[in-house]
Protein backbone atom coordinates (compact mmCIF):
# COMPACT_ATOMS: atom_id res chain seq x y z
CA UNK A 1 91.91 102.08 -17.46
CA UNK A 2 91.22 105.10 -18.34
CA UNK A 3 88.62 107.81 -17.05
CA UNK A 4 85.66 108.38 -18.68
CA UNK A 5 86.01 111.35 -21.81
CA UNK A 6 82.83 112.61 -23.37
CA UNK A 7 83.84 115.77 -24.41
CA UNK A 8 86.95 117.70 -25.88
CA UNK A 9 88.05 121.25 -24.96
CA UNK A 10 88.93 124.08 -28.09
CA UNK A 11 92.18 121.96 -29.22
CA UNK A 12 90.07 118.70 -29.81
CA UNK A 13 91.81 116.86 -26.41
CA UNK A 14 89.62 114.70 -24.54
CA UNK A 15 88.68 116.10 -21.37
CA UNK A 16 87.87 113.49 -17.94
CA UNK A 17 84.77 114.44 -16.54
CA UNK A 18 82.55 113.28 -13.36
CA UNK A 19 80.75 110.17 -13.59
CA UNK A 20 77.13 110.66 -12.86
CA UNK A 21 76.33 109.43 -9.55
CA UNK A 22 79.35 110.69 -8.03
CA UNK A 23 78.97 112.06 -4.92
CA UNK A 24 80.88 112.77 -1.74
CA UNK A 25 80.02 112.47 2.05
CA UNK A 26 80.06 108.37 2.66
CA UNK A 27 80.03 107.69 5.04
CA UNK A 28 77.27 110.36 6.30
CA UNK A 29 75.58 110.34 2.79
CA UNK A 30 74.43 106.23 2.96
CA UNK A 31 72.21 104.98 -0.21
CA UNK A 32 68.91 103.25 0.09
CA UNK A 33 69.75 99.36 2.12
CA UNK A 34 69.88 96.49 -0.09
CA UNK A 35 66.80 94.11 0.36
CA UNK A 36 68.09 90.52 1.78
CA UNK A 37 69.39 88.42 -0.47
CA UNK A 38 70.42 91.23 -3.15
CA UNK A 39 74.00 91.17 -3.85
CA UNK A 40 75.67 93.55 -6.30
CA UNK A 41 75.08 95.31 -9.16
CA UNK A 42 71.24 94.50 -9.22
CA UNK A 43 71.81 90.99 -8.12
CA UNK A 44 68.56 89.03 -7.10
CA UNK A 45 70.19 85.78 -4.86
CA UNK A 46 72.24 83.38 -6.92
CA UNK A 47 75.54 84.94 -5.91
CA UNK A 48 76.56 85.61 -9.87
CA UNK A 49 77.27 89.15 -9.53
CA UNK A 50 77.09 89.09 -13.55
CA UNK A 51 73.09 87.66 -14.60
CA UNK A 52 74.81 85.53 -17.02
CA UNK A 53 76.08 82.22 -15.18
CA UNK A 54 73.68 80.85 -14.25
CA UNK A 55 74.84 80.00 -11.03
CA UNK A 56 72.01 78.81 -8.69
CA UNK A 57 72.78 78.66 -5.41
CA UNK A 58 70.21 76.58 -3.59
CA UNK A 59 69.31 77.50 0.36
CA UNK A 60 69.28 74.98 3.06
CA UNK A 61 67.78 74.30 6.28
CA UNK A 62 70.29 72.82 9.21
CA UNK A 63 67.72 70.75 11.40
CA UNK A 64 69.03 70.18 15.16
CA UNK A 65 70.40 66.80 15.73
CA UNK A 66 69.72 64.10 17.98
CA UNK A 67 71.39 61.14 19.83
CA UNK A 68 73.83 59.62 19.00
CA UNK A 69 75.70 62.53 17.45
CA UNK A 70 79.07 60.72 16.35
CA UNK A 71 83.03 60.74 17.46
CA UNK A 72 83.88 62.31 20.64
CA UNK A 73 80.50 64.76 20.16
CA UNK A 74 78.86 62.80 22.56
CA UNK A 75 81.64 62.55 25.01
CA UNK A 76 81.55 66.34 24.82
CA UNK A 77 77.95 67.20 25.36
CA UNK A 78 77.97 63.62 28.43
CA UNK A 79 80.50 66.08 30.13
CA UNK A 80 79.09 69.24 29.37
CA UNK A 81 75.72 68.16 30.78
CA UNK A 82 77.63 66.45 33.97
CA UNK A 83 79.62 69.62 34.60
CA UNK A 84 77.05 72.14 34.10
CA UNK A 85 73.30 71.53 35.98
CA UNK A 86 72.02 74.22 33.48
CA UNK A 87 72.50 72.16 29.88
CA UNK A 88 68.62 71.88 29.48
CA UNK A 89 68.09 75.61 30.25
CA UNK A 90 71.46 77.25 28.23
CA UNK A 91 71.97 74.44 25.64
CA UNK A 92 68.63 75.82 22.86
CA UNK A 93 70.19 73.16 19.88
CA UNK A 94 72.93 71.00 19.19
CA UNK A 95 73.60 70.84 15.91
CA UNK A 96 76.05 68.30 13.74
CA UNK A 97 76.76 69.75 10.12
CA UNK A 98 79.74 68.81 7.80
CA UNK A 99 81.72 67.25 10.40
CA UNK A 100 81.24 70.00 13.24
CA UNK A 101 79.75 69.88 16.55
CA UNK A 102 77.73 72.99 17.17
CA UNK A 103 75.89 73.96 20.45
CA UNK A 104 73.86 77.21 20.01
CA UNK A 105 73.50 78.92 23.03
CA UNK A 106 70.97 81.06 24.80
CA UNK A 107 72.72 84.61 24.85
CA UNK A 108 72.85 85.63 28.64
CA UNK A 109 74.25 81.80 29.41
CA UNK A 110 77.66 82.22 26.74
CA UNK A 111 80.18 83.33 29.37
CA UNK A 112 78.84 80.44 31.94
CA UNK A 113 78.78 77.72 29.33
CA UNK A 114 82.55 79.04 28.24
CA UNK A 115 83.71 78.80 31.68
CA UNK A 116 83.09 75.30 32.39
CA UNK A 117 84.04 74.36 28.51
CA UNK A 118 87.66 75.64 29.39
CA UNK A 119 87.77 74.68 33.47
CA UNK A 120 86.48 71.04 33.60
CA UNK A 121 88.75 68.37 33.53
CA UNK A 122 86.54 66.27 30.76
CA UNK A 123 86.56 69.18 28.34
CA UNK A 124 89.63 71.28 28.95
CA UNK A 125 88.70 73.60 25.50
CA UNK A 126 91.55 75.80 26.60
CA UNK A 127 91.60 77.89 23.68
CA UNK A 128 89.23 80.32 21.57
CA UNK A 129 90.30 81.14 18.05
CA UNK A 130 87.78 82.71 16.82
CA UNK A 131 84.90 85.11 17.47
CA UNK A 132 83.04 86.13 14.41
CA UNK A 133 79.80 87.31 13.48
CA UNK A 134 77.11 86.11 11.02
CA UNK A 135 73.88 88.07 9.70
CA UNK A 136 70.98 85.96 8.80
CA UNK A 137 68.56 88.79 7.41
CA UNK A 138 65.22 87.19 6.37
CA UNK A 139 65.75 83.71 7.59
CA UNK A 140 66.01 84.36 11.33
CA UNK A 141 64.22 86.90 13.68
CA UNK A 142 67.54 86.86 15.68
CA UNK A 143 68.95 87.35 12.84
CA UNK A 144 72.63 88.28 14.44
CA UNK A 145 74.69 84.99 15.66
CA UNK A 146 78.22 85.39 17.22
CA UNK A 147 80.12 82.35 16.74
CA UNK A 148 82.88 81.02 18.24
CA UNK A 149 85.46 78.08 17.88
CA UNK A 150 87.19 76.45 20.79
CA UNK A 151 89.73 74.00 20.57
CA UNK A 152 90.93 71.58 23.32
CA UNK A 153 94.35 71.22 23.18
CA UNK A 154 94.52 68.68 25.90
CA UNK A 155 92.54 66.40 23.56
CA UNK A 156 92.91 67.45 20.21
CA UNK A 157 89.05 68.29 19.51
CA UNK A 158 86.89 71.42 18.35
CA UNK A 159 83.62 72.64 18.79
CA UNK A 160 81.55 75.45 17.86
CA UNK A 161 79.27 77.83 19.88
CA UNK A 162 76.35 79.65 18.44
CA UNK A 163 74.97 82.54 20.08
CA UNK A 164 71.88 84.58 18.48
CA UNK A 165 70.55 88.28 19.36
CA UNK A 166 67.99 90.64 17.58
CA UNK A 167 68.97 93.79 15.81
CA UNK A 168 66.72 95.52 18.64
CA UNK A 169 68.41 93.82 21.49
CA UNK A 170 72.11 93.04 20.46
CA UNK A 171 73.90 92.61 24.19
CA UNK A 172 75.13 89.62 25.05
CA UNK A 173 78.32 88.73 27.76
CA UNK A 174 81.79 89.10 26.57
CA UNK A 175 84.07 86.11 26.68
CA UNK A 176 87.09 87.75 27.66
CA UNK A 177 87.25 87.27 31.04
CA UNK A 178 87.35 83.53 30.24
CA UNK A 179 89.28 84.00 26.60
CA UNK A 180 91.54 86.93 27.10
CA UNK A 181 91.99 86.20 23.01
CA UNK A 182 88.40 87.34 22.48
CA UNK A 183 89.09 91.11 23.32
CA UNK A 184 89.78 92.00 19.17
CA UNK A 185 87.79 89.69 17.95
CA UNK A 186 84.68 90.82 19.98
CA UNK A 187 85.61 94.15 18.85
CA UNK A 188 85.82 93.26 14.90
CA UNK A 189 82.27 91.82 15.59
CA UNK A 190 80.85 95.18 17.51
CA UNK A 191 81.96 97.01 14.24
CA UNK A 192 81.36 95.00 11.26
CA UNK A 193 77.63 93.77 12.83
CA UNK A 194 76.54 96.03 15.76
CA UNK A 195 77.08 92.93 17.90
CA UNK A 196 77.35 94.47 21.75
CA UNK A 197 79.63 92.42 23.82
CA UNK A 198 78.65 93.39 27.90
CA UNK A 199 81.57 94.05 30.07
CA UNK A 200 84.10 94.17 27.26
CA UNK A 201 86.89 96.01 29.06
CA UNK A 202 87.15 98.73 25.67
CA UNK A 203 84.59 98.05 23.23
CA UNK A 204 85.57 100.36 20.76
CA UNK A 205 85.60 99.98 16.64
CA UNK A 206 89.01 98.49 15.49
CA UNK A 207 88.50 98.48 11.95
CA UNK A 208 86.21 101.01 10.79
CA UNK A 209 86.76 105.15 12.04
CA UNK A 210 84.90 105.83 15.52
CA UNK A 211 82.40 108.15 13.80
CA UNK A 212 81.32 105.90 11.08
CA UNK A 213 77.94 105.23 10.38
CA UNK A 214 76.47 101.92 10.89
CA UNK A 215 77.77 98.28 10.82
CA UNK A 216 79.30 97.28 7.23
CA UNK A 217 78.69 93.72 7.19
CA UNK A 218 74.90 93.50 8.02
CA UNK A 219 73.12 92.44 4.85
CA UNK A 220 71.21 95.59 4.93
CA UNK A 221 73.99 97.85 5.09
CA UNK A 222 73.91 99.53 1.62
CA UNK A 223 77.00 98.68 -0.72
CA UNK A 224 78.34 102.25 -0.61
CA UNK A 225 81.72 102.36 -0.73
CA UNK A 226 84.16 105.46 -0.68
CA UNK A 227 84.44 107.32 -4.10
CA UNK A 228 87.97 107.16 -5.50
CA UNK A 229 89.52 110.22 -6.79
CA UNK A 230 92.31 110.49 -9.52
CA UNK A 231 93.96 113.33 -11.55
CA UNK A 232 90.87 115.01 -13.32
CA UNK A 233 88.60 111.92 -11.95
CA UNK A 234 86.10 110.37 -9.44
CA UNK A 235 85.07 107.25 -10.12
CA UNK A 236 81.89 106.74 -7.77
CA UNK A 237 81.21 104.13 -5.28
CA UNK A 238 79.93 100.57 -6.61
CA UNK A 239 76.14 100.87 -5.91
CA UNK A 240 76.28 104.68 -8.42
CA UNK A 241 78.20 103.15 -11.51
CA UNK A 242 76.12 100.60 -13.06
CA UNK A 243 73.21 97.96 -12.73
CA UNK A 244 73.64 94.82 -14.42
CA UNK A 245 69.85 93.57 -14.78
């Protein structure tokens, strides 16, 4: 593609010039957060970035289950509730939702509940392959989960854990004394969502540069970007070239 040419110099050759808009300093220079549930270019919820699909996208609420929850669920929550005298207390939901089993779990309790998911002889979920984060701006006061996936090797079964913080109050206990394969992924989660991980042994970004503003994947980080500069060129970040309405 070309850059943009609106003007010639003497000899009648088209000269590149600056997109409007385009201007240095991101990450220090951050545009005006997105509302929740705007995505790009102008986008008001539907997830069609273009305003001409039509795509609707509808939202749903995932109600808590109850008893019985199905397959081995209930073997794992019998022996979760046997092994550890604090279930009522730690356990807030348990949740069942396109074939998963997930237990969402009051924040300070995550390390405890991990422990005796990996050490007790019923459960035996030896291994966590995941630590992620999700941002639920507008629908949830604690709007920031950490989730992770175990996965029992000894009998072949997975389950999810669900953790929740606010944006004001974002600590919760790090996993890797009981996962050592948490230590990255705890760290991708610190820098994409602000997510802080006590007694992580180096908490430190691992994706983004140590000086860099703010947490990218929070829905109210604006869209930003770097601008991209070619022979002659800049072409500016998303958010500064165009608004599709």
């Amino acid at each position: 593609m070309n850059a943009p040419q609106d003007r010639t110099d003497d000899g009648g050759v088209p000269v590149p010039v600056t997109p409007a808009g385009a201007t240095g300093g991101a990450p220090a220079e951050l545009p005006p957060s997105s509302p929740a549930g705007r995505g790009m270019f102008g986008d008001q919820g539907t997830g069609d970035v273009s305003g001409y699909g039509g795509l609707v996208r509808p939202q749903r609420s995932i109600e808590a289950a109850s008893r019985p929850y199905g397959g081995y669920f209930d073997e794992v929550a019998d022996a979760l509730e046997e092994a550890y005298p604090a279930f009522g207390e730690a356990i807030e939901k348990v949740v069942v939702d396109r074939g998963e089993l997930t237990l969402h779990i009051r924040p300070e309790r995550i390390a405890e509940v991990c422990q005796v998911l990996r050490d007790d002889l019923a459960l035996r979920f030896e291994l966590c392959s995941s630590v992620s984060g999700v941002d639920y701006l507008g629908a949830d006061a604690r709007r920031l989960h950490a989730v992770y996936q175990l996965t029992s090797m000894t009998y072949r079964r997975q389950i999810r854990l669900e953790a929740a913080v606010s944006v004001e109050d974002p600590h919760l206990p790090s996993v890797t004394g009981v996962y050592p394969t948490a230590d990255w992924q705890e760290r991708e989660a610190y820098d994409m969502f602000g997510i802080v991980f006590d007694g992580h042994p180096g908490l430190t970004r691992i994706l983004m540069p140590d000086d860099w503003e703010g947490h990218p994947q929070r829905k109210d980080y604006p869209l930003g970007g770097v601008p991209v500069e070619y022979k002659g060129a800049e072409i500016p970040p998303p958010d500064r070239r165009r608004s599709y309405q």
